[in-house]
Every structure is written in structure tokens, then in C-alpha cells.
Protein backbone atom coordinates (compact mmCIF):
# COMPACT_ATOMS: atom_id res chain seq x y z
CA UNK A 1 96.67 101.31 125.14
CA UNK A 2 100.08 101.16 124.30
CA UNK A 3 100.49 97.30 123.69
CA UNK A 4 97.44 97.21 122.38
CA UNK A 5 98.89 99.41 119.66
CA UNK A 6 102.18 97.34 119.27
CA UNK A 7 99.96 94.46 119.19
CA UNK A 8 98.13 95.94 116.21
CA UNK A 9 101.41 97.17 114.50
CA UNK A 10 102.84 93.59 114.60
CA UNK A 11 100.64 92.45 111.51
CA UNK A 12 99.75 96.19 109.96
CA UNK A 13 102.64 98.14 108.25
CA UNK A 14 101.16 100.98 108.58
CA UNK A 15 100.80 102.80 111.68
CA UNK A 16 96.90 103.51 111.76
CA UNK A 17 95.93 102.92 115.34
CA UNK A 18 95.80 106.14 117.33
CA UNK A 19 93.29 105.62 120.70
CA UNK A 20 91.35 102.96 122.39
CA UNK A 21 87.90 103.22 120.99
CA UNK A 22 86.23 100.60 119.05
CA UNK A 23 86.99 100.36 115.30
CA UNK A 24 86.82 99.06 111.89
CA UNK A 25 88.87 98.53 109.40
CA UNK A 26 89.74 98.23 105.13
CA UNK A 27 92.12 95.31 104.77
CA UNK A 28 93.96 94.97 101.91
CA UNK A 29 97.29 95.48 100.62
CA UNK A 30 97.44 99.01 99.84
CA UNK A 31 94.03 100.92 101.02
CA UNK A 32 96.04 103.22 102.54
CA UNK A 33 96.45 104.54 98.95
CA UNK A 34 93.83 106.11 97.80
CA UNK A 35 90.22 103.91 99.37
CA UNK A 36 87.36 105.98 99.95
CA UNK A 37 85.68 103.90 102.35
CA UNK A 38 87.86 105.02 105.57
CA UNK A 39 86.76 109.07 104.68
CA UNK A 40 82.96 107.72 103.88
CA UNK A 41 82.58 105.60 107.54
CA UNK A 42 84.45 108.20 109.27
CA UNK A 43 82.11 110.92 108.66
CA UNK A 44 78.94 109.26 109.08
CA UNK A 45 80.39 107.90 112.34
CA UNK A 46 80.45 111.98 113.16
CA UNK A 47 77.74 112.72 111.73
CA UNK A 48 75.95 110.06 114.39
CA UNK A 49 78.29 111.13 117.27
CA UNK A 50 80.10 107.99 117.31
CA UNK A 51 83.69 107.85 118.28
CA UNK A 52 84.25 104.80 116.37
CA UNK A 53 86.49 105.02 113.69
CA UNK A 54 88.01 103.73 110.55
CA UNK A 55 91.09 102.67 109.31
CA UNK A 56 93.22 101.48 106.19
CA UNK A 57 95.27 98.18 107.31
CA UNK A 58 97.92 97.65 104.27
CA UNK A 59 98.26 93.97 105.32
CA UNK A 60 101.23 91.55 103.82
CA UNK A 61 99.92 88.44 102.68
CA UNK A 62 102.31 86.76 105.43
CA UNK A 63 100.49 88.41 107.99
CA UNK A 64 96.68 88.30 107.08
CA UNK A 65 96.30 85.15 109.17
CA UNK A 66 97.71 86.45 112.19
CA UNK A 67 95.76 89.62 111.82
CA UNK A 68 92.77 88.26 111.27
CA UNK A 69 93.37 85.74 114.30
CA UNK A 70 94.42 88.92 116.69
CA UNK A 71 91.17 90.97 115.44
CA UNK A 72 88.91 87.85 116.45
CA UNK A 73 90.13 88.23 119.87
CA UNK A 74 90.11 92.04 119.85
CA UNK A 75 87.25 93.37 122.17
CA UNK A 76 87.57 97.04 120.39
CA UNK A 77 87.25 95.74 116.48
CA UNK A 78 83.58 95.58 114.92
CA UNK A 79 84.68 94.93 111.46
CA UNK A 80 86.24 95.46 108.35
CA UNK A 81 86.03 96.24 104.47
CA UNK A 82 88.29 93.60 102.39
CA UNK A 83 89.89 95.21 99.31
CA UNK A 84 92.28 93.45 96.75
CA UNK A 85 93.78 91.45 96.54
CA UNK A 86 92.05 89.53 99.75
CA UNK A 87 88.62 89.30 99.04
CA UNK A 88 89.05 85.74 97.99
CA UNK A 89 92.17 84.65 100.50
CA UNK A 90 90.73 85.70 103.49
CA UNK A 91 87.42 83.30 103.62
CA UNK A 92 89.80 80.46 104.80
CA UNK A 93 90.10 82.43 107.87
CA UNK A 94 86.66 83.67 108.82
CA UNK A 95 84.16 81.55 111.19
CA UNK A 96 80.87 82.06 108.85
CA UNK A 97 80.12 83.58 105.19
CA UNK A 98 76.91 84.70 103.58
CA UNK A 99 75.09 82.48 101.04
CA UNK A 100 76.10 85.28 98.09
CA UNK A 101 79.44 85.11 99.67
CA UNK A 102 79.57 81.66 98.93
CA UNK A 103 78.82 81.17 95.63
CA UNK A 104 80.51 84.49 94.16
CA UNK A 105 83.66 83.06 96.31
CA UNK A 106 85.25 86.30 97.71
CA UNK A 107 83.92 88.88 100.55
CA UNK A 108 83.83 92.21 100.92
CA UNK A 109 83.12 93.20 104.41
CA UNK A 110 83.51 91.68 107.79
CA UNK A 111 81.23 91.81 110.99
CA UNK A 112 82.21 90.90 114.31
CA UNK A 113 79.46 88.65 116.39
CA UNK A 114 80.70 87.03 120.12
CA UNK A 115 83.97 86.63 118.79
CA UNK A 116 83.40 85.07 115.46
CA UNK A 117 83.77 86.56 112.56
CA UNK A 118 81.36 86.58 109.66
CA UNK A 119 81.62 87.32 105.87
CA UNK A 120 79.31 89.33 103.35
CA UNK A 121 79.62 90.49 99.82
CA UNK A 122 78.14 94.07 99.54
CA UNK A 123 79.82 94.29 96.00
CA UNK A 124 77.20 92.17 94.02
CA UNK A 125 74.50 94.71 95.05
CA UNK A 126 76.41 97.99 94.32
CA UNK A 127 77.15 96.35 90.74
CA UNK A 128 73.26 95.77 89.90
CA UNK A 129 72.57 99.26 91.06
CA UNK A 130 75.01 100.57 88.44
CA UNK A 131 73.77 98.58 85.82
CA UNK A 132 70.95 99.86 86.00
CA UNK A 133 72.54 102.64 83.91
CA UNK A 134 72.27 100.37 80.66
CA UNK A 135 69.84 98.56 78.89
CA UNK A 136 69.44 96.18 76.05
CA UNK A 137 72.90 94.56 76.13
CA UNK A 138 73.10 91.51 73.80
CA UNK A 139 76.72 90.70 73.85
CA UNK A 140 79.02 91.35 77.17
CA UNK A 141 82.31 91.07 77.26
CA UNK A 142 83.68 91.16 81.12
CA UNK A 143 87.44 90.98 81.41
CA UNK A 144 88.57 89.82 85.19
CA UNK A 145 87.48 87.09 87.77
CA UNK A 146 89.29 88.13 90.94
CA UNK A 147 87.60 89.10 94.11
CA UNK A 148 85.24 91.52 92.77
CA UNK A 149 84.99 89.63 89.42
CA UNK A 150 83.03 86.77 90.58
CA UNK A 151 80.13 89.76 92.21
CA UNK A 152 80.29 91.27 88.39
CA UNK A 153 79.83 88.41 86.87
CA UNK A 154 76.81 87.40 88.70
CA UNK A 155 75.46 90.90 88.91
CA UNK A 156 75.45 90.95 85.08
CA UNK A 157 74.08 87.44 84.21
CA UNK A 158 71.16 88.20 86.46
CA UNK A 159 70.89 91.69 84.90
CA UNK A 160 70.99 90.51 81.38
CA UNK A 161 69.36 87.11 81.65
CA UNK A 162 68.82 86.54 77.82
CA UNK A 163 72.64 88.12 76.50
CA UNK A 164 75.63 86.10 75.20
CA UNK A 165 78.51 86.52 76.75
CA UNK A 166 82.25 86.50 76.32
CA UNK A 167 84.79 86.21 79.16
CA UNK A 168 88.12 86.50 79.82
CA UNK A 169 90.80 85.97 82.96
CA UNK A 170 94.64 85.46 82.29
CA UNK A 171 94.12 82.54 84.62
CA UNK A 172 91.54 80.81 82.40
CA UNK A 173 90.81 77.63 84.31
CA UNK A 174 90.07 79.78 87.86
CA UNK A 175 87.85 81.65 85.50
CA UNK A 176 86.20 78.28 83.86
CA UNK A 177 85.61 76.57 87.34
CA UNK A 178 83.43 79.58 88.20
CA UNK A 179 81.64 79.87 84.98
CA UNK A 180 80.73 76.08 85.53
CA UNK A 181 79.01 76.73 88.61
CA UNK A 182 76.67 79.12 87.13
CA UNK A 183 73.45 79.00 84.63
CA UNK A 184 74.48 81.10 82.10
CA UNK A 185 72.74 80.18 78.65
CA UNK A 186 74.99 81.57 76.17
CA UNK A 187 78.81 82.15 76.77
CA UNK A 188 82.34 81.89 75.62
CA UNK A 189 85.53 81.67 77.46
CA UNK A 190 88.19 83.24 75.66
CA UNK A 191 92.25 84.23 75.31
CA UNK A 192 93.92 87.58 75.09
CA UNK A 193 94.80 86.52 71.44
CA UNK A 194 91.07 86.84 70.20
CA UNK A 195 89.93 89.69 72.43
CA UNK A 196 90.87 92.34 70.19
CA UNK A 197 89.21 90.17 67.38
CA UNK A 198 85.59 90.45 68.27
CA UNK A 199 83.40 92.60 67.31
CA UNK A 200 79.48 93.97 67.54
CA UNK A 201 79.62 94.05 71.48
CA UNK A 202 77.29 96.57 73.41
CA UNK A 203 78.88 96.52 76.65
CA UNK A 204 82.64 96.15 78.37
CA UNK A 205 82.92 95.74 81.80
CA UNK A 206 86.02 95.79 83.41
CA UNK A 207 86.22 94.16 86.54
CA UNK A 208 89.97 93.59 87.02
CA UNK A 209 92.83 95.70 89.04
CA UNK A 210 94.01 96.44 85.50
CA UNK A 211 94.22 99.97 85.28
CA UNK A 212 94.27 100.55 89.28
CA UNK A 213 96.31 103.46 90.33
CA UNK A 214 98.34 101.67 93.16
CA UNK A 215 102.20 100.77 93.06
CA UNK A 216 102.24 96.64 93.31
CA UNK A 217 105.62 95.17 94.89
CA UNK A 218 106.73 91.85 93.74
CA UNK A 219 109.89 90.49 93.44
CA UNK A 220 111.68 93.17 94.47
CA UNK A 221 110.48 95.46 91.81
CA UNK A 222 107.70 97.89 91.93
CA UNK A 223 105.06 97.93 89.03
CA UNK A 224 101.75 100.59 88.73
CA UNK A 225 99.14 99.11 86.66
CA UNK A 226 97.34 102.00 85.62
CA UNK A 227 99.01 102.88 82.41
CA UNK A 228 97.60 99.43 81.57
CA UNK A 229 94.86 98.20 79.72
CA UNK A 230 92.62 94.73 80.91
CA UNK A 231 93.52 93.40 77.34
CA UNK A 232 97.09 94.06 77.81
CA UNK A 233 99.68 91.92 77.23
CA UNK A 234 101.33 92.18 80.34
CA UNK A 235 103.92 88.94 80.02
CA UNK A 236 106.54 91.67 78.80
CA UNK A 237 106.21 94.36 81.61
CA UNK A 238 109.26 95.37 83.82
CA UNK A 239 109.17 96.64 87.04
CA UNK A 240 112.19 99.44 88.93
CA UNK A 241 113.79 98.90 92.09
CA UNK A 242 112.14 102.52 93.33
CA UNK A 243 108.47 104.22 93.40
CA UNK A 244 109.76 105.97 90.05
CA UNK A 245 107.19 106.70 87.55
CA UNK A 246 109.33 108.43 84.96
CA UNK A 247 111.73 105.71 84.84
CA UNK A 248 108.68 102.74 84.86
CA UNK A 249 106.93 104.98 82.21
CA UNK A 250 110.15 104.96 79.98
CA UNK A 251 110.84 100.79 80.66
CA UNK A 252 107.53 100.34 79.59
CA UNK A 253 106.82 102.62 76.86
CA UNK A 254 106.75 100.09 74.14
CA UNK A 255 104.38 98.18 75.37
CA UNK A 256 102.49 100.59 76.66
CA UNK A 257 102.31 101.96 73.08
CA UNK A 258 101.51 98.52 71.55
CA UNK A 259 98.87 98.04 73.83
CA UNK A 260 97.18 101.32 73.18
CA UNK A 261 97.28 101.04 69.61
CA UNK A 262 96.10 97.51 69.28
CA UNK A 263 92.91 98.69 71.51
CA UNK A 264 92.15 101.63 69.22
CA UNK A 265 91.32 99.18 66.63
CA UNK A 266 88.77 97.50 68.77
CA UNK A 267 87.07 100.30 69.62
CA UNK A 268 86.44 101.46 65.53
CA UNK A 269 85.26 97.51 64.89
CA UNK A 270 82.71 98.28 68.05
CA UNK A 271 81.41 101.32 67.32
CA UNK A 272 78.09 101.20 69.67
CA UNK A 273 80.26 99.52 72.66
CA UNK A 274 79.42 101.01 76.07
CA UNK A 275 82.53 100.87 78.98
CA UNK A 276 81.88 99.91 82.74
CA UNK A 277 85.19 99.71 84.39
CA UNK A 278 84.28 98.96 88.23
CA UNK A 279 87.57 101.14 89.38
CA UNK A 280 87.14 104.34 90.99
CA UNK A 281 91.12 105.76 91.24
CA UNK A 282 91.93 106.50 89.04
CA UNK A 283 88.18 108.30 88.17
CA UNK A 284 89.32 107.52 84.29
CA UNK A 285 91.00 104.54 83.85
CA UNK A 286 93.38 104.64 80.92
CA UNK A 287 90.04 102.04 79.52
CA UNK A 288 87.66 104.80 79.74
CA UNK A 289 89.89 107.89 78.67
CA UNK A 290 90.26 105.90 75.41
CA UNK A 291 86.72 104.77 75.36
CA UNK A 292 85.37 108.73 75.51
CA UNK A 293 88.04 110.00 72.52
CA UNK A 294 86.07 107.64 70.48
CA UNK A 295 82.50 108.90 72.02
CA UNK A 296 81.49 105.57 74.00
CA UNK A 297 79.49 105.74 76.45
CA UNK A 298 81.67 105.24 80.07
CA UNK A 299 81.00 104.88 83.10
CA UNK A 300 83.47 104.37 86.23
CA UNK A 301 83.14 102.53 89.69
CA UNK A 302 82.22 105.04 92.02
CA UNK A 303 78.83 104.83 92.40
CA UNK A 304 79.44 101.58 92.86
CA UNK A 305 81.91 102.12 95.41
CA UNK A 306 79.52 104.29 97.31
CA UNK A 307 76.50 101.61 97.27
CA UNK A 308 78.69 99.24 98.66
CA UNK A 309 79.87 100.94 101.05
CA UNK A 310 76.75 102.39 102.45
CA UNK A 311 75.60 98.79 102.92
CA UNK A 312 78.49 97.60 104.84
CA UNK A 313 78.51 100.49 106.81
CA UNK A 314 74.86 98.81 107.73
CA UNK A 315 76.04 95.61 107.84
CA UNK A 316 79.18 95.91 110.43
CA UNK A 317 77.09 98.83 112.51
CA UNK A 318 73.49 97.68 112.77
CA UNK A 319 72.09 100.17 110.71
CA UNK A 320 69.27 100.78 108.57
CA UNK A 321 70.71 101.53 105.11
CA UNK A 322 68.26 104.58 103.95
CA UNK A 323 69.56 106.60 106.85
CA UNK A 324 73.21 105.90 106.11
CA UNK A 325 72.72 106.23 102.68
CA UNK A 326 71.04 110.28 103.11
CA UNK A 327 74.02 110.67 105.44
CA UNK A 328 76.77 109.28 102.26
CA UNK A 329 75.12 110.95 99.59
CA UNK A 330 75.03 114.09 101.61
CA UNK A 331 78.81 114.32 102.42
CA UNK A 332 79.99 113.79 99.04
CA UNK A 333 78.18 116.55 97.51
């Protein structure tokens, strides 16, 4: 048990790993901050008297390889969640992925099969199921085209077959090669400079970490994105040596200010805009809190959340999603 554990702790910087049961996982970078899938699993699993368990892996990009190589080989791992910002990295390393997998280009959930590891993308249907709470949208703007982008994007142009839309990543040409792969009648890629110009738009949808509660280390500086808005400028932000939100709050307060101010405009010149942000922690994204002072109509990610993670609960554990889903629904209440 013991070196299995070190083994573990080699590639995870967290120390999760506590017996010698099978068990699953949430990779990402930080899930250990805040992801609601290890508290979902874990109670169904004892809820269905199954000592399998759950837990968050906050995996350095360094290391995802080797963990992901250790975890093939690992007669006691079943599967895994994929959180940012992996979802897209971490398909060069898997043995098999979904056809939706494929052609959103990021996964969501691992399963474990003779060794080989295969890749689904649970997101795409947990985004159509919260659509569902709008109707009649005939011009979209989405803002992202990460991991769980590519699912929203899809999600909606399926959705809302005969809208126009407008969309917008800070790295445009990732966002263009995806676009191109897609049969979407009426679009428009376009820059943070002429976001804040449009106007007459019935639905947002935010589908980037922009506005994530979730300290970010790069460079030897920390930064928190959640005092952020997805049509930020964020070219001026500036990180602090130490997990100090005062003292980031007070580097950034200009720009924070700016950013806030240049969005209030956009919201009075699109008055009967409605606001999906796809986050879930914060519950209120600094997006919707802004959104609801001027009466829009908001909605946040955890519904989605839950969907998707009923369904790769069913996927990794062989189980039949109506079941899992009563079990969900009925611990969160």
C-alpha cells in the first residue's frame, strides 16, 4: 500500500490517496479547489455500498504524461473526470476517444478498459440540457474555445440551428480552425475591440475560465481570475508573489474598474440579453452579478455541472444514468 501511495504522490501534489481500494479521479490543475464532482461520486458510491472512491489530482502540466502513463498500468484506477485546463492536452495521451470527443477536441471523463484508456465528452450533453432553459435566440454571442468551449459551441449551434452568431477567443486562429470544421450558417469571428460594440443580442454564454474562482500560478506570480470579466482586457493584469487577495485586488484595481465600467455600457445597448456563464464557483460570476443589477435573465453552470457528472459517473462505473441521476438529485437537496 505504501509504495503504491508514493507511487501516486510522484506525479500528484496533493496528497489524496488514503487506502487500497479501487478509485477514480478529477484531473486537473486545481480540482482540489473547490470541484463538486469528488463530493457528488463519493456519495452515490455510499449510497450503492461501494468502497470506491474519488479524488481531486491537482496535476502539473510536467507531470500529466507520467500520470496518465502510471494510471494505465494501475490495477486499482477505473477512471477519471478531466477539468481545466487538460481537457484538450490530455487526448495525446489516451489509447481511444469518442466520436463527440473527436470533433469537439477536448474530453471530459476517462474510463479504464484492459488497460487502455478511453475518452468521452459528457460536457456537450449537460450544455443542451441547460439550454433548454431558453428559447428563441437569434443572435449568440459565446466568448471562450478552451476545453469546454468547443462542447458549448456545438451544444448551441445544434440548439439554435437557424441563429447568427458571434464568437470570440483571445487566441483567434485556435478559435477559427474550429469554427471551420463546423456547419454553422451564419457567424462572425470577432476581437475584444468590437465586443463591447455590438448590440441587439439575446443570449451570452460564457464558456471560458474567465471569472473562475481558482488562484492560477504562472511565472512565479499568482493571479485569481474571478474579479474578471470574459471581455476583459487582461494584457495589463499583474500577478503577487503570495495567495494575497487584498494586495492582487489593490494591483489590479484599475483595470478591474475599467473593465467593469466598459461592460455596463453593453449591457444598457442589450437590454433583452440573457447570461449563461457555464461556471459553477463562484455560483455568481462577477458576469452574472452584473448581468442581474441590470435585470437579465442569468443563469450559472451548475446544473450543468450536475448533468455531466451524473453521466460520467455512468460512463466510468457501468451504470444506468436514471438511477444515478435519482441518487444526485437526491443528495443535493
Amino acid at each position: 500500500m505504501n509504495n503504491h501511495k508514493e507511487n501516486l504522490n510522484k506525479f500528484i501534489s496533493n496528497r489524496f490517496y488514503n487506502n487500497n481500494k479501487k478509485y477514480a479521479l478529477i484531473i486537473g490543475e486545481t480540482p482540489s479547489n473547490g470541484a463538486r464532482s469528488p463530493k457528488l461520486w463519493n456519495r452515490v458510491y455510499k449510497k450503492l455500498k461501494d468502497q470506491t472512491r474519488m479524488y481531486p489530482a491537482d496535476v502539473k502540466k510536467k507531470k500529466l504524461k507520467y500520470l496518465i502513463n502510471y494510471l494505465r498500468s494501475d490495477d486499482l484506477f477505473i477512471g477519471s473526470a478531466v477539468t481545466a485546463p487538460y481537457k484538450e492536452l490530455i487526448i495525446k495521451y489516451l489509447d481511444f476517444i469518442s466520436v463527440e470527443a473527436k470533433l469537439i477536441g477536448s474530453i471530459n471523463t476517462i474510463k479504464k478498459v484492459n488497460k487502455k484508456l478511453y475518452g468521452f465528452n459528457t460536457d456537450y450533453n449537460g450544455i443542451l440540457k441547460s439550454l433548454d432553459f431558453y428559447k428563441n435566440k437569434k443572435k449568440i454571442l459565446i466568448l471562450g474555445c478552451g476545453g469546454a468551449g468547443k462542447a458549448v459551441i456545438l451544444a448551441t449551434i445544434k440548439k439554435f440551428k437557424n441563429s447568427f452568431f458571434y464568437f470570440f477567443n483571445r487566441d483567434k486562429k485556435k478559435l477559427s480552425n474550429f469554427i471551420n470544421k463546423l456547419k454553422i450558417k451564419k457567424f462572425k469571428v470577432i476581437d475584444d475591440k468590437n465586443i463591447l460594440k455590438l448590440n441587439n443580442i439575446d443570449l451570452v454564454i460564457n464558456s471560458s475560465s474567465i471569472g473562475f474562482n481558482s488562484w492560477i500560478y504562472r511565472k512565479n506570480l499568482f493571479f485569481n481570475l474571478r474579479y474578471f470579466l470574459p471581455v476583459s482586457n487582461l494584457r495589463g493584469i499583474k500577478g503577487v508573489r503570495t495567495l494575497n487577495k487584498k494586495l492582487f485586488l489593490k494591483k489590479n484595481k484599475i483595470l478591474i474598474n475599467k473593465s467593469s465600467s466598459e461592460f455596463r455600457t453593453f449591457l444598457k445597448n442589450n437590454p433583452n440579453s440573457d447570461y449563461f456563464d457555464i461556471i459553477y464557483n463562484p455560483l455568481n460570476t462577477k458576469l452574472l452579478k452584473l448581468a442581474k443589477i441590470y435585470r437579465h435573465k442569468i443563469l450559472n453552470g451548475i446544473q450543468m455541472n450536475f448533468e455531466q457528472a451524473v453521466e460520467a459517473f455512468c460512463i466510468v462505473n457501468n451504470k444506468k444514468f436514471d438511477k444515478i441521476n435519482r441518487y444526485m438529485k437526491k443528495n443535493e437537496q
